[in-house]
C-alpha atoms as a PDB file:
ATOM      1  CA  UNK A   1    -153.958  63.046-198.069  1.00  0.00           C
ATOM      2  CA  UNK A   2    -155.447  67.004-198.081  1.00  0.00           C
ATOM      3  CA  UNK A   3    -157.574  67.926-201.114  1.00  0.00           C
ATOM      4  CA  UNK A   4    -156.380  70.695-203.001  1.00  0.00           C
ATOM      5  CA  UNK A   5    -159.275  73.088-201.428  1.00  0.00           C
ATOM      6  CA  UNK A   6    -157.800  71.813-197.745  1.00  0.00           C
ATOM      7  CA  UNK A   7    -154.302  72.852-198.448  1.00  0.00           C
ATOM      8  CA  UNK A   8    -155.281  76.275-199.968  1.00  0.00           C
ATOM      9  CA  UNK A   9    -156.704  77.083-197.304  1.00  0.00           C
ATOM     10  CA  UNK A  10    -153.793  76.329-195.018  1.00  0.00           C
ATOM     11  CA  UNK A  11    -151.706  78.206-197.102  1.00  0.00           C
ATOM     12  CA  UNK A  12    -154.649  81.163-196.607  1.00  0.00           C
ATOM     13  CA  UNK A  13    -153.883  80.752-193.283  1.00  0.00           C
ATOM     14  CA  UNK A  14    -150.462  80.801-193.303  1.00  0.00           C
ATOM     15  CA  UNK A  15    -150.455  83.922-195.169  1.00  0.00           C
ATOM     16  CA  UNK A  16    -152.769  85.691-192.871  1.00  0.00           C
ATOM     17  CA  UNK A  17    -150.467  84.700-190.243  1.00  0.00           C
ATOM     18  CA  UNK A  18    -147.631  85.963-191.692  1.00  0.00           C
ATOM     19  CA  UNK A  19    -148.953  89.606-193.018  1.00  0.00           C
ATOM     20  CA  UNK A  20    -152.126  90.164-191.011  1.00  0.00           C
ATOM     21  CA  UNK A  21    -155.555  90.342-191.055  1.00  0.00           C
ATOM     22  CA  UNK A  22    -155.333  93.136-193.598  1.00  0.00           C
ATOM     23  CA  UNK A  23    -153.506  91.010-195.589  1.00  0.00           C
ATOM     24  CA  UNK A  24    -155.781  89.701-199.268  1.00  0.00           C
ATOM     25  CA  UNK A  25    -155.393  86.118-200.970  1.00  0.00           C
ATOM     26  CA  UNK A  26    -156.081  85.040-204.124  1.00  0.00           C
ATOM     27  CA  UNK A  27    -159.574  83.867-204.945  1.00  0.00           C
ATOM     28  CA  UNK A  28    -161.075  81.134-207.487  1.00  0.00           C
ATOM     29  CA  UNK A  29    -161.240  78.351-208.653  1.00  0.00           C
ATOM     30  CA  UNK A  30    -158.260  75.674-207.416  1.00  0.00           C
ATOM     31  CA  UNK A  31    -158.523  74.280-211.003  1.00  0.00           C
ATOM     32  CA  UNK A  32    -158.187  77.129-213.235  1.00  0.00           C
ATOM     33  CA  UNK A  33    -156.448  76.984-216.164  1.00  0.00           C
ATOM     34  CA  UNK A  34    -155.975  80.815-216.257  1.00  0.00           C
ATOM     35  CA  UNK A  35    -154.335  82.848-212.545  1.00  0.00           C
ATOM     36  CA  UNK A  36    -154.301  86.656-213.217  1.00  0.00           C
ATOM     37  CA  UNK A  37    -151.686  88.001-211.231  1.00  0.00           C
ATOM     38  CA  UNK A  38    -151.919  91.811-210.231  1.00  0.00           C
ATOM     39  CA  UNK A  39    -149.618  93.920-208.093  1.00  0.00           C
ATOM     40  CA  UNK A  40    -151.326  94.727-204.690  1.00  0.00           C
ATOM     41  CA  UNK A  41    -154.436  95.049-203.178  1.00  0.00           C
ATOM     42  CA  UNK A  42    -156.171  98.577-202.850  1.00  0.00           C
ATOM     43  CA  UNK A  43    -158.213 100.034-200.458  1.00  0.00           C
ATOM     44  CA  UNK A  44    -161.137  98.188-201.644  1.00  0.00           C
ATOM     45  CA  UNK A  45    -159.769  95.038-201.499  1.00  0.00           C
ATOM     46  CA  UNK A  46    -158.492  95.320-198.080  1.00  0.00           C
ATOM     47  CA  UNK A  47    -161.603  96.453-197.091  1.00  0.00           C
ATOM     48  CA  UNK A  48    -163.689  93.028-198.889  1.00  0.00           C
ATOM     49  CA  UNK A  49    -160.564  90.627-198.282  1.00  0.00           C
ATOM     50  CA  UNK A  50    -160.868  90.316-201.737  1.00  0.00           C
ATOM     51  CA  UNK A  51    -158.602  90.797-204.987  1.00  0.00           C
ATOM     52  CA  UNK A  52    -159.334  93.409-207.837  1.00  0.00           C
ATOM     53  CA  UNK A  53    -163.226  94.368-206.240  1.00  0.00           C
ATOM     54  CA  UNK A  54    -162.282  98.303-206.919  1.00  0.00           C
ATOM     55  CA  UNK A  55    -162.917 100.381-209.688  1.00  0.00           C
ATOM     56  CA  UNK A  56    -159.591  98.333-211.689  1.00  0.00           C
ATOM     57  CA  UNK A  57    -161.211  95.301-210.634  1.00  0.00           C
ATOM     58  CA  UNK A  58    -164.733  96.034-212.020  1.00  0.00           C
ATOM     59  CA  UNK A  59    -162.565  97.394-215.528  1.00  0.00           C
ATOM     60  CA  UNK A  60    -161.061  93.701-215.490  1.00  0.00           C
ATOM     61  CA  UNK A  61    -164.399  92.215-215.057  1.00  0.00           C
ATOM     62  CA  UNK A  62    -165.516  93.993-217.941  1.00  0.00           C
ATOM     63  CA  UNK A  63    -162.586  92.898-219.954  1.00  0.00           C
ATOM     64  CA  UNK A  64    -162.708  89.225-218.819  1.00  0.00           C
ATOM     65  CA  UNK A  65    -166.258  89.267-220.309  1.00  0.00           C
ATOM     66  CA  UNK A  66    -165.449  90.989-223.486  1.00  0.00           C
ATOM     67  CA  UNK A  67    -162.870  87.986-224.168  1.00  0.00           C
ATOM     68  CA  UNK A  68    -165.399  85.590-223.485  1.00  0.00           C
ATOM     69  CA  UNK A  69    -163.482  84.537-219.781  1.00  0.00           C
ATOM     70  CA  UNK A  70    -165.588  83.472-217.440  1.00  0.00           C
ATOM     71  CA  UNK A  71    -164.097  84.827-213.615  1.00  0.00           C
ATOM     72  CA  UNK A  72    -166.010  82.253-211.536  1.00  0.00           C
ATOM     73  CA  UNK A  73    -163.413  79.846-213.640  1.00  0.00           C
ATOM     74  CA  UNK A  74    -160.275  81.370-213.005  1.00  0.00           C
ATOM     75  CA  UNK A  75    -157.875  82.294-210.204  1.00  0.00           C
ATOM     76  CA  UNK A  76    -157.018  86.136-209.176  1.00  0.00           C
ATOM     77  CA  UNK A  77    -153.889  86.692-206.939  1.00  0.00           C
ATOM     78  CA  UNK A  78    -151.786  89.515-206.769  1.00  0.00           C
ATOM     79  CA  UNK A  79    -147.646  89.328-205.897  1.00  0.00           C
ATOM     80  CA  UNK A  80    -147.961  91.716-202.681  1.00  0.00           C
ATOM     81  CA  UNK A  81    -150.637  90.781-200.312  1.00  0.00           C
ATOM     82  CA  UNK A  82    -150.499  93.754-198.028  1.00  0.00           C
ATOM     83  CA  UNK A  83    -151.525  97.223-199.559  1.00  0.00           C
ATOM     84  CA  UNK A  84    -148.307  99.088-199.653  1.00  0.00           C
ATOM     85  CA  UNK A  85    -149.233 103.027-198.924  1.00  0.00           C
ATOM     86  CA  UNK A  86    -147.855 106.123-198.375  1.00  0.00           C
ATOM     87  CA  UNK A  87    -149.258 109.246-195.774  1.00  0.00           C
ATOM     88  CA  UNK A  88    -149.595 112.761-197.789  1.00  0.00           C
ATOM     89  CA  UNK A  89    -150.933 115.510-196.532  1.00  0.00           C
ATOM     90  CA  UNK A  90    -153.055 113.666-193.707  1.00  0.00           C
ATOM     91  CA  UNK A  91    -154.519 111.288-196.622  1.00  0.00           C
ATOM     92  CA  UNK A  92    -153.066 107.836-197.321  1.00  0.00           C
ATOM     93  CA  UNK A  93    -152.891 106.347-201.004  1.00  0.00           C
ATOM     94  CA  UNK A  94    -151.317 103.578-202.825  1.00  0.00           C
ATOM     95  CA  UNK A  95    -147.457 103.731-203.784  1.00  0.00           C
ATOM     96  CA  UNK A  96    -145.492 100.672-206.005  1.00  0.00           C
ATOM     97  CA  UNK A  97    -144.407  97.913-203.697  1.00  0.00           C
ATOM     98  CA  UNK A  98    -140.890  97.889-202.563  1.00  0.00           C
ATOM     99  CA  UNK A  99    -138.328  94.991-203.782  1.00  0.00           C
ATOM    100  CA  UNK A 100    -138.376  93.401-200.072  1.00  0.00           C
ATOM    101  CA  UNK A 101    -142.379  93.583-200.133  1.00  0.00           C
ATOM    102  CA  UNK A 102    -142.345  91.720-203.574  1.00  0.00           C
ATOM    103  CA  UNK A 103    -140.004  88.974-202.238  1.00  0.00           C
ATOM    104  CA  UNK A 104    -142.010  88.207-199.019  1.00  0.00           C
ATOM    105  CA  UNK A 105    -145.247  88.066-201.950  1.00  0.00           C
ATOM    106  CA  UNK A 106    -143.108  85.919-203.917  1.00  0.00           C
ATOM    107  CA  UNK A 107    -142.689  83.629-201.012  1.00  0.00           C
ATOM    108  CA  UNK A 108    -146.616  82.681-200.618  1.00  0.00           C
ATOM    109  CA  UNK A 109    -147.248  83.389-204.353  1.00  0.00           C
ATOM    110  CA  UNK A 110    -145.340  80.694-206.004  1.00  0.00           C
ATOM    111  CA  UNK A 111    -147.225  78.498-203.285  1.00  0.00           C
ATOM    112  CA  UNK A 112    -150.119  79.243-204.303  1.00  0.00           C
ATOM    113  CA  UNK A 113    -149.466  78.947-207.902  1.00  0.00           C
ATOM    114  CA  UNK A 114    -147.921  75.526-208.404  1.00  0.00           C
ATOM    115  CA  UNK A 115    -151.085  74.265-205.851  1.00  0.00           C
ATOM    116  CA  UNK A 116    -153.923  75.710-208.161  1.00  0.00           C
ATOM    117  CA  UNK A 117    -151.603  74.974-210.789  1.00  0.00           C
ATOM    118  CA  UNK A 118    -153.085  77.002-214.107  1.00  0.00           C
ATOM    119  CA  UNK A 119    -151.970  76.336-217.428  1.00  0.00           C
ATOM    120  CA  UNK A 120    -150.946  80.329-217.813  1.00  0.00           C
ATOM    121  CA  UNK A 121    -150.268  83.276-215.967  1.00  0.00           C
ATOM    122  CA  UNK A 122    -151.513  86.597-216.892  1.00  0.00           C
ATOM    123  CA  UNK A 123    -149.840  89.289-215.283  1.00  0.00           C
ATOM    124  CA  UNK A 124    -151.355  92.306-215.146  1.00  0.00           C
ATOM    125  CA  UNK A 125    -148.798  95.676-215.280  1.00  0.00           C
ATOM    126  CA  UNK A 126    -144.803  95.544-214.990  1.00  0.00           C
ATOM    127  CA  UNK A 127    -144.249  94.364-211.210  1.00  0.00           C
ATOM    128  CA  UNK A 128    -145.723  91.025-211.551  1.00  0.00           C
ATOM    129  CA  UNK A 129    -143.769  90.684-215.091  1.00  0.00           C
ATOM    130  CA  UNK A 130    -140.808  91.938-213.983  1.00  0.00           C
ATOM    131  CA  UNK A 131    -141.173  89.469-210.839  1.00  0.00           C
ATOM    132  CA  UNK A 132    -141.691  86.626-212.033  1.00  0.00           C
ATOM    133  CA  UNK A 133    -140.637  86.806-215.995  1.00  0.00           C
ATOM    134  CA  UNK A 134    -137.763  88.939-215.479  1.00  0.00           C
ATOM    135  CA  UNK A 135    -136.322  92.283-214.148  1.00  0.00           C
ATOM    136  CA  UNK A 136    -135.888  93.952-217.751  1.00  0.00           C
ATOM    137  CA  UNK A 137    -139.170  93.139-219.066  1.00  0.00           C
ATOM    138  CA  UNK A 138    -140.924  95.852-220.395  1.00  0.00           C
ATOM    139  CA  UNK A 139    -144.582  96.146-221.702  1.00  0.00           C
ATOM    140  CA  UNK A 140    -144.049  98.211-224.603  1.00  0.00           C
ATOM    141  CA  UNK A 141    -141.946  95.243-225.976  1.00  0.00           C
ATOM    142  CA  UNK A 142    -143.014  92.355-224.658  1.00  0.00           C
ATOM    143  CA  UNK A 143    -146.659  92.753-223.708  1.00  0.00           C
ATOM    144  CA  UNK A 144    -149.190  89.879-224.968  1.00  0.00           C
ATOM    145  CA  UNK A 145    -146.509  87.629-225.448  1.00  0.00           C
ATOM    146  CA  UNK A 146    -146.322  83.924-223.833  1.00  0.00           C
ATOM    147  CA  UNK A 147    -143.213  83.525-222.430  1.00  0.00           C
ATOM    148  CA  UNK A 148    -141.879  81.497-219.522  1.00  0.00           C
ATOM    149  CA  UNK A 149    -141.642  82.428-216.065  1.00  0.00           C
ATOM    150  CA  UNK A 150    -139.092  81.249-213.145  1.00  0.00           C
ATOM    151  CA  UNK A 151    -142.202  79.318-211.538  1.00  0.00           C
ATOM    152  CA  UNK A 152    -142.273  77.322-214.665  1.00  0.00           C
ATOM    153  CA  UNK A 153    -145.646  78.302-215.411  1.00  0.00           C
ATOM    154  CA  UNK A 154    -146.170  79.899-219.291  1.00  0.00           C
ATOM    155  CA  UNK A 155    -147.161  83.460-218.719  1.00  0.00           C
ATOM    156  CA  UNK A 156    -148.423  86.605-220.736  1.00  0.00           C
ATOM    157  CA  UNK A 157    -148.232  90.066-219.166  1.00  0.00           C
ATOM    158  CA  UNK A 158    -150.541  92.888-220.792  1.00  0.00           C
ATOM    159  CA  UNK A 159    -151.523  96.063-219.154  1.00  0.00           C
ATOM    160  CA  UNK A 160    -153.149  96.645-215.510  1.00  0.00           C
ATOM    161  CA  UNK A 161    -157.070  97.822-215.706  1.00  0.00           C
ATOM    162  CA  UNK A 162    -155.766 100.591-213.047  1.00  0.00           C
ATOM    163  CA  UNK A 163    -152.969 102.165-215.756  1.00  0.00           C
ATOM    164  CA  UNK A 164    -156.635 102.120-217.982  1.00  0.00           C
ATOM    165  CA  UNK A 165    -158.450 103.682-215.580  1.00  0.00           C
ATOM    166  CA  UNK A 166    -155.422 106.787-216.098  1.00  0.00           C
ATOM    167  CA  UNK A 167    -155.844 106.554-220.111  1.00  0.00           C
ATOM    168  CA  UNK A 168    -158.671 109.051-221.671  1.00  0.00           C
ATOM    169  CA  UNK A 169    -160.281 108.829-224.873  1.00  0.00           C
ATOM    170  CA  UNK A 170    -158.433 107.220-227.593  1.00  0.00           C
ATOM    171  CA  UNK A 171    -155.394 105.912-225.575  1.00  0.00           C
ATOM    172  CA  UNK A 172    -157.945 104.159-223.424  1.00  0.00           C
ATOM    173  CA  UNK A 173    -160.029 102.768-226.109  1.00  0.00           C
ATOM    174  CA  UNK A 174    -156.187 101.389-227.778  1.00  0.00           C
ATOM    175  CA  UNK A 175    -155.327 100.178-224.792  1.00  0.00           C
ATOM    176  CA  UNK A 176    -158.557  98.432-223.787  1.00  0.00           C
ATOM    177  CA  UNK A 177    -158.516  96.776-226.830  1.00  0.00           C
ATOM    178  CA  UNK A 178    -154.815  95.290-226.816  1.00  0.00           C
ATOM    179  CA  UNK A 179    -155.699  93.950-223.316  1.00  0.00           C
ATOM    180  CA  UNK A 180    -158.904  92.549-224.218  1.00  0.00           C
ATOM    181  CA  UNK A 181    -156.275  90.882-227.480  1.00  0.00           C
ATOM    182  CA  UNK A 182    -154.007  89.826-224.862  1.00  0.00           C
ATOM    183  CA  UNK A 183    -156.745  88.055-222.626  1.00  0.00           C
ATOM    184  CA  UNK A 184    -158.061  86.313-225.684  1.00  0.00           C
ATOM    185  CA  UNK A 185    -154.413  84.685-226.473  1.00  0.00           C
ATOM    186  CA  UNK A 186    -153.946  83.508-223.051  1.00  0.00           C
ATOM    187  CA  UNK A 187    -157.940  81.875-223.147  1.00  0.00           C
ATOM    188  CA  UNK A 188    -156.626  80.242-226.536  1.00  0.00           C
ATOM    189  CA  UNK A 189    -153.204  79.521-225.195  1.00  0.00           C
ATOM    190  CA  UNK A 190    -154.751  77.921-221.836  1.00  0.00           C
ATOM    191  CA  UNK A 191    -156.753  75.773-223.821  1.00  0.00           C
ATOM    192  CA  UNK A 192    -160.458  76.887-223.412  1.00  0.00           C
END
């Protein structure tokens, strides 16, 4: 029988296949009780194959030591594992993933999920809550809360470092703090 480590990485490959080389899969460990979930991968993160190494991801590694997580012991995904992008005026940039881009990420996600198998999901920002707790969740009202998700994994959405990364002064300082809150419950709620 495959070891856990042998069948994530099939499932690696299988996603590389099916997106291309550009494509970014989660990283961490296979027994984590925590999986952060973000939206897509930057520029960045295309760039080092890896998830949330831009400026949002150094914010969350900030904020992951401020609530006393340790990143080397959890897992960090994201939903889409293509950057989605648009072309403006001869520059490209980041633009929200489209509904049929979230269910192909869905496809490989929940795969990859129910193999490392964490005791909670926290998503970070509205498209991974609204994919995978529900369409009408909203932040405002239901951020930091633990509720269950269709993967039937417990799961706590809070803010995305990036939507910090737009706050100034007090707002940011507010908002930092709720998410550093929120990261806190889902340490205590995953047990360690």
């Amino acid at each position: 029988m495959a070891s856990k480590k042998e069948e994530w990485k099939k499932l690696r490959e299988s996603s590389a296949e099916r997106f291309g080389e550009d494509s970014v899969f989660g990283e961490g460990s296979t027994g984590a009780r925590i999986a952060i979930v973000g939206e897509a991968p930057g520029r960045q993160e295309v760039e080092q194959g890896r998830p949330f190494v831009g400026q949002a991801g150094k914010l969350l590694d900030e904020l992951l030591e401020e609530a006393g997580i340790d990143r080397s012991k959890i897992y960090i995904t994201n939903v889409v594992k293509v950057r989605p992008t648009k072309e403006s005026g001869g520059r490209t940039s980041n633009r929200p993933p489209r509904a049929g881009e979230i269910r192909e990420g869905l496809e490989i996600l929940e795969s990859e999920l129910q193999l490392v198998g964490p005791s909670l999901l926290v998503l970070m920002g509205g498209v991974p809550a609204k994919a995978l707790i529900k369409k009408s969740f909203t932040l405002s009202r239901e951020r930091g809360e633990v509720l269950d998700s269709g993967i039937g994994i417990p799961a706590l959405a809070t803010y995305h470092p990036a939507y910090l990364l737009r706050q100034r002064g007090e707002d940011f300082e507010k908002t930092r703090k709720a998410v550093v809150e929120d990261l806190k419950t889902a340490q205590k709620h995953a047990g360690g």
